[in-house]
Protein backbone atom coordinates (compact mmCIF):
# COMPACT_ATOMS: atom_id res chain seq x y z
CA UNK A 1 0.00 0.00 0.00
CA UNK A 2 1.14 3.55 -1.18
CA UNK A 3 0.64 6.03 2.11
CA UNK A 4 1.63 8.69 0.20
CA UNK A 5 -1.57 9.36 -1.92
CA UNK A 6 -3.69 9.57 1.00
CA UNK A 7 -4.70 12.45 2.77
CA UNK A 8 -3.80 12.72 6.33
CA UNK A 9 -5.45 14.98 9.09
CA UNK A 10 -3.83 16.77 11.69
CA UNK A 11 -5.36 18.30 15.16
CA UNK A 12 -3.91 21.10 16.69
CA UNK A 13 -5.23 23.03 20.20
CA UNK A 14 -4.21 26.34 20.97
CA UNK A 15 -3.27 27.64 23.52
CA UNK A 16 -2.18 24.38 25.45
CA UNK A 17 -4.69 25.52 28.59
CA UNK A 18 -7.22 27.96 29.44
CA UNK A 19 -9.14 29.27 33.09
CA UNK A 20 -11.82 28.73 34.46
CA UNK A 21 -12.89 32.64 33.79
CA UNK A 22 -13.35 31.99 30.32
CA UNK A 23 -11.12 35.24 29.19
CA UNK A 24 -9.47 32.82 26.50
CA UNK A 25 -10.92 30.56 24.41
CA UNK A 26 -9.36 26.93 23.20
CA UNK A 27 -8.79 27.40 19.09
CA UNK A 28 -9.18 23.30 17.21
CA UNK A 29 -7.63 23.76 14.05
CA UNK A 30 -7.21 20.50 11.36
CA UNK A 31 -5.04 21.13 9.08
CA UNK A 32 -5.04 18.30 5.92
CA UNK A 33 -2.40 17.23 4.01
CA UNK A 34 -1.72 14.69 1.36
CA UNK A 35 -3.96 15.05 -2.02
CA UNK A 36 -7.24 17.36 -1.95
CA UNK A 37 -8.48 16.26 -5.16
CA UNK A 38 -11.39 14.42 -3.38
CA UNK A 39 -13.68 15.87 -0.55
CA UNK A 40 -13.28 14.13 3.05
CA UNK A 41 -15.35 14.20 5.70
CA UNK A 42 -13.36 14.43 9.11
CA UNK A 43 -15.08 12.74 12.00
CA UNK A 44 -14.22 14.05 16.03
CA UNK A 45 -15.74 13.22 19.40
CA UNK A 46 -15.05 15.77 21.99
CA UNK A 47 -15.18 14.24 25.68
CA UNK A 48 -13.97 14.97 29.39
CA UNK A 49 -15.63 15.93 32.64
CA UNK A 50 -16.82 19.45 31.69
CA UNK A 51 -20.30 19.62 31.59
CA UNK A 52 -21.98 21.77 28.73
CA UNK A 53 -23.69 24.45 29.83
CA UNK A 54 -22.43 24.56 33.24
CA UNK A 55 -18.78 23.91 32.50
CA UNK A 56 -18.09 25.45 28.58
CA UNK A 57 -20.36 26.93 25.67
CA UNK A 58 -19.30 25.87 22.41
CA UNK A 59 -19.67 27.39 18.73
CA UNK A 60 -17.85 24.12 17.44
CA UNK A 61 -19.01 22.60 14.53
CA UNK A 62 -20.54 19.46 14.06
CA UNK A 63 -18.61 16.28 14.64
CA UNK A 64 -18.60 15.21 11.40
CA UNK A 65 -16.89 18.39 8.87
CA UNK A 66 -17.04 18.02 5.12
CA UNK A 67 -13.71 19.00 3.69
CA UNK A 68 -14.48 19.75 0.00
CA UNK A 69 -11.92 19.16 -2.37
CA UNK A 70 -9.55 21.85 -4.02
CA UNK A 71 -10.37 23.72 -6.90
């Protein structure tokens, strides 16, 4: 099998920790490399002890984000 010609994903957080205060916000940034001739979808879970709501608010995007190919 050829590794190469596939695309591979990458997960990045930034910065490494945040407060409790909520002054900074976590960034998730995927970065894909490898051929973008094809659209991919890119599956995540996100999971801890934080509760929603109570704990963090999110303006994530679904779990599952289309990656449409390159023009």
């Amino acid at each position: 099998m050829v590794f190469d010609s596939l695309p591979f994903i990458t997960h990045t957080v930034s910065p490494d920790a945040v407060t409790e205060s909520g002054s900074v916000n976590l960034i998730y940034t995927f970065t894909r490399t490898g051929p973008t001739t094809s659209a991919l979808t890119v599956s995540y879970t996100v999971g801890g002890t934080a509760h929603f709501g109570t704990n963090y608010y999110s303006k994530a995007v679904p779990p599952r984000k289309p990656l449409p190919a390159a023009p």
